[in-house]
Protein backbone atom coordinates (compact mmCIF):
# COMPACT_ATOMS: atom_id res chain seq x y z
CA UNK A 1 26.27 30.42 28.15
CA UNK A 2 25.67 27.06 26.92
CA UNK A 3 24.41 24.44 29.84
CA UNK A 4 24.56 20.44 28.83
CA UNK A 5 22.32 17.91 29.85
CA UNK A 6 21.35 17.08 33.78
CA UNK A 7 24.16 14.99 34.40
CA UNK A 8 26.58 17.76 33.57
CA UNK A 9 24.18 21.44 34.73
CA UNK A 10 24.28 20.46 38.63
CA UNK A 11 23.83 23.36 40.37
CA UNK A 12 23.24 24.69 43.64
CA UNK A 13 23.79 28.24 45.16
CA UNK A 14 26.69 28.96 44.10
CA UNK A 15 25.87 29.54 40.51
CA UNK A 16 24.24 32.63 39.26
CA UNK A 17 22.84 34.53 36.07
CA UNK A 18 23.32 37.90 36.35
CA UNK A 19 21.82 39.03 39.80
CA UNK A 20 18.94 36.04 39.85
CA UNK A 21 20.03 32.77 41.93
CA UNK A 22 19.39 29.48 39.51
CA UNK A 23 19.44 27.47 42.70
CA UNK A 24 15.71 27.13 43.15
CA UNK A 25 15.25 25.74 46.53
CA UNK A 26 15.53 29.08 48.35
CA UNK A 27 11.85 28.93 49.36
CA UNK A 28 11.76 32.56 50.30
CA UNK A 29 12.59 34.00 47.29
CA UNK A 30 11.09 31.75 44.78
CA UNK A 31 8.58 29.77 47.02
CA UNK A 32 10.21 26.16 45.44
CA UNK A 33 10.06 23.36 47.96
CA UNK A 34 13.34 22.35 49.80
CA UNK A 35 12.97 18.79 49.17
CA UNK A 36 15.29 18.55 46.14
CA UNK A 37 18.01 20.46 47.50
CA UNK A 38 20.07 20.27 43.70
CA UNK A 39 18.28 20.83 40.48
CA UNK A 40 19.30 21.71 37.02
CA UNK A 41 18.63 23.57 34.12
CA UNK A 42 17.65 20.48 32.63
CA UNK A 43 15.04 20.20 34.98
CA UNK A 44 13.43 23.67 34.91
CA UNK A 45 13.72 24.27 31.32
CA UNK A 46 11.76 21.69 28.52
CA UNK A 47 12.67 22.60 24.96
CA UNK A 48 9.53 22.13 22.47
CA UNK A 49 9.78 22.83 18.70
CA UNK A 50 12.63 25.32 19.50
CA UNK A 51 10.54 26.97 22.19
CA UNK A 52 11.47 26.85 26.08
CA UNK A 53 8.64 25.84 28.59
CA UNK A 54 9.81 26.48 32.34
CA UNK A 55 8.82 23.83 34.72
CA UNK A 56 8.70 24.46 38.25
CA UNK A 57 7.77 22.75 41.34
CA UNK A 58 5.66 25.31 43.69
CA UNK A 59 4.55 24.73 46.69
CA UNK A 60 2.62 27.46 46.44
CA UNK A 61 2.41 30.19 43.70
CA UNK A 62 4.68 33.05 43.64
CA UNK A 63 2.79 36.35 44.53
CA UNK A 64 4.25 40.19 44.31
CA UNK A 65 7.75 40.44 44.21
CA UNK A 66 8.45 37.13 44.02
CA UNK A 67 6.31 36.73 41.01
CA UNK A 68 8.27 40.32 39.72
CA UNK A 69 11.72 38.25 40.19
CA UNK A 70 10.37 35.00 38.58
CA UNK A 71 9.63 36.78 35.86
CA UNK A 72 12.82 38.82 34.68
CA UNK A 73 14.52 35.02 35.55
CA UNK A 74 12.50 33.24 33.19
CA UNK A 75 13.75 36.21 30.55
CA UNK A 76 17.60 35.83 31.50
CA UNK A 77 17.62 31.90 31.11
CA UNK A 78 14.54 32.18 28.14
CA UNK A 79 17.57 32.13 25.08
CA UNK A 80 19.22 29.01 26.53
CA UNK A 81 20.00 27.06 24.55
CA UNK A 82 20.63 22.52 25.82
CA UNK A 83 23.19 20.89 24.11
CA UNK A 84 24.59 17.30 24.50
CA UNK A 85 28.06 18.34 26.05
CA UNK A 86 29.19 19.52 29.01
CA UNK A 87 28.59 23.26 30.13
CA UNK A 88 30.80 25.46 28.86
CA UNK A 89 31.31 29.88 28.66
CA UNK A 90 31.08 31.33 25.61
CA UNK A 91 33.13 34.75 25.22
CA UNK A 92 31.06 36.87 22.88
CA UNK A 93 33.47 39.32 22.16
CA UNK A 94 35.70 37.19 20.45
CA UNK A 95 35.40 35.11 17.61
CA UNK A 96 37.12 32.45 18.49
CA UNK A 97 34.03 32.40 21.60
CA UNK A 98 37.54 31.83 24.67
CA UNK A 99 37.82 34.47 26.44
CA UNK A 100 41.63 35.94 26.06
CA UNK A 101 42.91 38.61 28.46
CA UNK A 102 45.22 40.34 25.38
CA UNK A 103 41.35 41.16 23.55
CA UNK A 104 40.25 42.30 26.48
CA UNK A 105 42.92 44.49 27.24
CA UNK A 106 42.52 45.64 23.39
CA UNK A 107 38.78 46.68 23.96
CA UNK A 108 39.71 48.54 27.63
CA UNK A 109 42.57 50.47 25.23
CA UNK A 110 39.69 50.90 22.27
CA UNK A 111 37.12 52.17 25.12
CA UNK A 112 40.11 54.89 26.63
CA UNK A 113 40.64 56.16 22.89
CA UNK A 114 44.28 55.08 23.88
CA UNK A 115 46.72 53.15 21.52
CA UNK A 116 46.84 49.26 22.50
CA UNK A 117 50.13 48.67 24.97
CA UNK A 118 52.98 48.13 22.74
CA UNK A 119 54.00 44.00 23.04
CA UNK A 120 57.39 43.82 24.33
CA UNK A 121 58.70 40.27 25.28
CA UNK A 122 60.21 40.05 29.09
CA UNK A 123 63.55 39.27 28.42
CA UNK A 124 65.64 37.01 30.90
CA UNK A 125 69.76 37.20 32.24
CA UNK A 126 70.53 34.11 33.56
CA UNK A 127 73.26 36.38 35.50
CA UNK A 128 70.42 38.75 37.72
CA UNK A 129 66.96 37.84 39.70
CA UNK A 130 64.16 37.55 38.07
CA UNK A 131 62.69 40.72 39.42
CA UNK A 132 65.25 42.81 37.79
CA UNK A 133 64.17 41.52 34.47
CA UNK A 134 60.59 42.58 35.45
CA UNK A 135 61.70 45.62 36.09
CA UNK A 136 63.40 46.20 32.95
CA UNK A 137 60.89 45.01 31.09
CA UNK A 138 58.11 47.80 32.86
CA UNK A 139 60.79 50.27 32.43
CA UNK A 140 60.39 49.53 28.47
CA UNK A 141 57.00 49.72 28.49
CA UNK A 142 56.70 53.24 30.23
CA UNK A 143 54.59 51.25 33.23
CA UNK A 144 57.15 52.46 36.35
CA UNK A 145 55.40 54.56 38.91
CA UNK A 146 56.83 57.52 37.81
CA UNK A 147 55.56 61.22 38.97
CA UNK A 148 53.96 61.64 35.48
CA UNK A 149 52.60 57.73 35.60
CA UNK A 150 51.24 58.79 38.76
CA UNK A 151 49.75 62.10 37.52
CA UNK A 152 48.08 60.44 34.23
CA UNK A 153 46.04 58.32 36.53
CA UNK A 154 44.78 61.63 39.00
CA UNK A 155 47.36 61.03 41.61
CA UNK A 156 47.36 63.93 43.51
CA UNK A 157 51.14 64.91 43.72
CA UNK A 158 52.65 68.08 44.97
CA UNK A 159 55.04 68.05 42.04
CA UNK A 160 55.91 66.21 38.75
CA UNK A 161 59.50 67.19 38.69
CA UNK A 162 62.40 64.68 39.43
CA UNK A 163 62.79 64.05 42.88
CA UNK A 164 66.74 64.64 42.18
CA UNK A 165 67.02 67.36 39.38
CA UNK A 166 64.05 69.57 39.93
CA UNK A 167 63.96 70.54 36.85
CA UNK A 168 62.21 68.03 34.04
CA UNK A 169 58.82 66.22 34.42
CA UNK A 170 60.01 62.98 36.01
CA UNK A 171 59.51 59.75 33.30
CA UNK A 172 61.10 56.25 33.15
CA UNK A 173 63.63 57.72 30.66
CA UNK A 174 64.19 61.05 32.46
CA UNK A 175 65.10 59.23 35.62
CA UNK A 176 66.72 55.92 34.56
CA UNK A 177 68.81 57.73 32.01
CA UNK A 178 68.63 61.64 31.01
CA UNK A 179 68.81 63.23 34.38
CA UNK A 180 72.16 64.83 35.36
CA UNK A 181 73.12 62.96 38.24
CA UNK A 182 71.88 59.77 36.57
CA UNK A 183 73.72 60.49 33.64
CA UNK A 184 76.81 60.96 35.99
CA UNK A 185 76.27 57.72 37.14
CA UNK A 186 75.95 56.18 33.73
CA UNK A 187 79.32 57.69 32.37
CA UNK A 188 81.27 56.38 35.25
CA UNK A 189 79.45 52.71 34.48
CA UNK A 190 81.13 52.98 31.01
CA UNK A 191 84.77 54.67 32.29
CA UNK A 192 84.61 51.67 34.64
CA UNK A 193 84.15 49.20 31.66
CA UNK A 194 86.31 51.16 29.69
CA UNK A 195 83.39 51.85 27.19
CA UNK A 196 83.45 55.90 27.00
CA UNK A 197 83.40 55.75 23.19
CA UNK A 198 79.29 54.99 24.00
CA UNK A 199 76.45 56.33 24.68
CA UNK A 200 73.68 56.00 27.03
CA UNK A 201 71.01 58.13 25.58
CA UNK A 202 67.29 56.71 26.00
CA UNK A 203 66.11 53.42 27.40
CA UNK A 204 66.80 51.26 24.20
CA UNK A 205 70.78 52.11 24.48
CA UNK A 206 70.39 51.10 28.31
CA UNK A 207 68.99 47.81 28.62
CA UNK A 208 68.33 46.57 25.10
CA UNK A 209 70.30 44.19 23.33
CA UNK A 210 74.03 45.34 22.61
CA UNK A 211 76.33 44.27 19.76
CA UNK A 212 79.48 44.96 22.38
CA UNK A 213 80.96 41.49 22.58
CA UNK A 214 80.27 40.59 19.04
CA UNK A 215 81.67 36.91 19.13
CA UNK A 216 81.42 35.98 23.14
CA UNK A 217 77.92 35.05 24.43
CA UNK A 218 79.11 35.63 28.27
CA UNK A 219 80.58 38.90 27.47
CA UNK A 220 77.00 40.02 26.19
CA UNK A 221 75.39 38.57 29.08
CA UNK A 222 77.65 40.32 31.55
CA UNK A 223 77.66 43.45 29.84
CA UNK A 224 74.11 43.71 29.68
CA UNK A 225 73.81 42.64 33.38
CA UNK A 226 75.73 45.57 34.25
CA UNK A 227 73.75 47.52 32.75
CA UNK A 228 70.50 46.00 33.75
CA UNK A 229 71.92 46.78 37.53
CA UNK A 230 72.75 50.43 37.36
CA UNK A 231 69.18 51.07 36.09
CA UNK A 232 67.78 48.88 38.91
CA UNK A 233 70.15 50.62 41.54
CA UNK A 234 69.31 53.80 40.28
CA UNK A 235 65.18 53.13 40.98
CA UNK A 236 65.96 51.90 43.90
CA UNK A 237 68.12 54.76 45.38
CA UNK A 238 65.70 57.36 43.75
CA UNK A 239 62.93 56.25 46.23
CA UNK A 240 65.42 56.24 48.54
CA UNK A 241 65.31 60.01 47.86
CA UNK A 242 61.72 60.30 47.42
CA UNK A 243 59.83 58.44 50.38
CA UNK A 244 62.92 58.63 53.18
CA UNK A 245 64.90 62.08 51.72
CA UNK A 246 68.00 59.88 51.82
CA UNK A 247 70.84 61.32 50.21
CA UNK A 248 73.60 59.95 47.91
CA UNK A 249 76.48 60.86 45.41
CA UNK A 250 77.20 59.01 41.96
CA UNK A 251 79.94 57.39 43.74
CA UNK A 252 78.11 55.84 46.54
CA UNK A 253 75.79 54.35 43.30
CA UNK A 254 78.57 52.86 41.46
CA UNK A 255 80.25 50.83 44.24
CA UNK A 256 77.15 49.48 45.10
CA UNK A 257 76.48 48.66 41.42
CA UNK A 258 80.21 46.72 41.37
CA UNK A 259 79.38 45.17 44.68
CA UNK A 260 75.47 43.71 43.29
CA UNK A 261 76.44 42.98 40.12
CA UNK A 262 80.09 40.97 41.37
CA UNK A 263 77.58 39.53 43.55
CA UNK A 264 75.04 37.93 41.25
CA UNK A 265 77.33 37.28 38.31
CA UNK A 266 79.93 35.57 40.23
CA UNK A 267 77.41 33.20 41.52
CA UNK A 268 75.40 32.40 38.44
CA UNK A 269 78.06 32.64 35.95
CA UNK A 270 80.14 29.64 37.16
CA UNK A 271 82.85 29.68 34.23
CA UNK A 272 83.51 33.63 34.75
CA UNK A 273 86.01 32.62 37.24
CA UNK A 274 86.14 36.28 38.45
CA UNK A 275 87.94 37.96 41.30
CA UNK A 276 87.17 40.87 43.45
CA UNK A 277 90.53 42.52 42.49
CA UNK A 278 89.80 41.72 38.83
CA UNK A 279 85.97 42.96 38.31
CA UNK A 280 86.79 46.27 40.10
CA UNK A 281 90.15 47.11 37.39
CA UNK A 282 89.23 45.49 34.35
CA UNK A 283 85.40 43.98 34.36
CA UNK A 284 85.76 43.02 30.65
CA UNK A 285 88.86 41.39 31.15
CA UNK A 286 88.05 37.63 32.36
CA UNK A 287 85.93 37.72 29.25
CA UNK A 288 88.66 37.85 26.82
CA UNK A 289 90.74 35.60 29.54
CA UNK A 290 88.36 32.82 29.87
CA UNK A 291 87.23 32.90 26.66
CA UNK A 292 83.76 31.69 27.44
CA UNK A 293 81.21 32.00 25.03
């Protein structure tokens, strides 16, 4: 830590090094008179051919533990260093010397023997909440609270297995996509858009980017909306399941994924210009119609 000169190291009690309080009027601790309630380093520390004398102002000198704690303080602040510009932190474990949350999160991963966290970009849809996209975008990166998330940081859980199937280890792709009934769910989702020539088979074919709609913008966004809500739906009916024992079918799942998803996109997607009657038939129809995009 660099400190600058008095005007800019005010300090009072606040500020610390280490364990060791640098404001030196606490007179039972350090024995420093209380008559100069703000000091700084400035004023404790004197710099002499590139050797640090402390100064202090006693009112009378520190004996036993006191003395102890004076001590090991004068060794934490004995490598400071006064410069002519204002105090500032130096991260030492980067060398650029600013402290940056992705190295950080790079030496945690280094210190776990685990490989660094994958960087995947959240992606928006102007056509759903924001909190689906976060969803999606911890769905991608393996980070839902799945049984075997839960079990990898010594949750103690009764079982791994999928809360619905009971018979797989329950993952983000296992129950967003490969399960039975969710794969029940997923085929009706593409009889509905009257996309059965595709498949749904892992995370990527769910809720990344499609090439469906090759040459209108809207009917990507809508598409992958869609999409973006069965997955969401499906979370949010399997705790249903898990932490009330509620029970549904496929086709309770897929009205309420027509109903959201009418919902959001007929609200944000102003040119859509879509009817009830229309999204429940045909969803991919007032794409082609409108010709938006």
């Amino acid at each position: 830590m660099f400190f600058g000169p008095p005007k800019f190291s005010s300090i009072g009690l606040e500020v610390f090094i280490a364990n060791y309080f640098l404001g030196f009027e606490l007179d039972p601790l350090t024995h420093v008179k209380k008559s100069k309630k703000f000091v700084t380093i400035a004023n404790r520390l004197n710099s002499s051919d590139g050797t640090n004398v402390e100064l202090w102002n006693w009112g009378r000198p520190p004996r036993g533990r006191a003395a102890s704690e004076l001590n090991n303080l004068a060794t934490l602040i004995s490598p400071i260093v006064l410069k002519d510009n204002p105090d500032s932190w130096k991260w030492n474990l980067d060398t650029s010397g600013c402290f940056k949350t992705k190295t950080l999160a790079l030496l945690i991963d280094k210190a776990k023997h685990a490989p660094p966290t994958p960087h995947i970009k959240t992606e928006t849809n102007s056509t759903l909440p924001m909190n689906i996209a976060i969803f999606i975008w911890r769905a991608k990166l393996g980070r839902l609270l799945t049984r075997t998330e839960l079990e990898k940081h010594d949750i103690d859980l009764d079982s791994t297995l999928c809360p619905l199937c009971q018979t797989h280890e329950e993952s983000a792709a296992h129950i967003l996509i490969s399960c039975p009934l969710v794969a029940q769910i997923w085929q009706l989702v593409l009889d509905w858009w009257n996309k059965s020539s595709l498949s749904i088979g892992s995370l990527d074919d769910a809720f990344a980017e499609c090439q469906t709609f090759a040459n209108s913008a809207t009917g990507k966004i809508i598409w992958k909306a869609t999409k973006w809500a069965c997955g969401y739906t499906i979370w949010k009916y399997r705790n249903l399941k898990v932490f009330h024992n509620k029970t549904w079918t496929p086709a309770l799942i897929i009205s309420e994924i027509q109903a959201q998803s009418f919902k959001w996109i007929s609200k944000r997607q102003k040119k859509a210009q879509l009817s009830w009657h229309q999204w429940l038939i045909n969803p991919e129809s007032f794409v082609t119609r409108t010709g938006v995009g």
